[in-house]
Protein backbone atom coordinates (compact mmCIF):
# COMPACT_ATOMS: atom_id res chain seq x y z
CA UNK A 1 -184.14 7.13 -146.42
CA UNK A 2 -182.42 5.07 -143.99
CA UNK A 3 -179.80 4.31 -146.40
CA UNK A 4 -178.89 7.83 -146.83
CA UNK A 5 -178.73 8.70 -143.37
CA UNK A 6 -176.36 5.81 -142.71
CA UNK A 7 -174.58 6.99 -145.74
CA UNK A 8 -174.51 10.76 -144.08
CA UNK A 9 -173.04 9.68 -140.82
CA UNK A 10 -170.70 7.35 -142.70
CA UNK A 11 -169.29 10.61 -144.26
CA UNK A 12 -169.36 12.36 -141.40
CA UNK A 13 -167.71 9.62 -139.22
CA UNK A 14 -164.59 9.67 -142.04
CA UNK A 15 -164.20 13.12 -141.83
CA UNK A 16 -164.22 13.39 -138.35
CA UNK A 17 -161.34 10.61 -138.64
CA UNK A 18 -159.71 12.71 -140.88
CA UNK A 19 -159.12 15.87 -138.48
């Protein structure tokens, strides 16, 4: 579970990078 919730606010973090 951790893992996934890093993973989540991994994705999040590049998207916000994106915009």
């Amino acid at each position: 579970m951790y893992i996934e919730l890093q993973s989540l606010e991994l994705v999040f973090n590049l998207i916000a990078s994106v915009h």
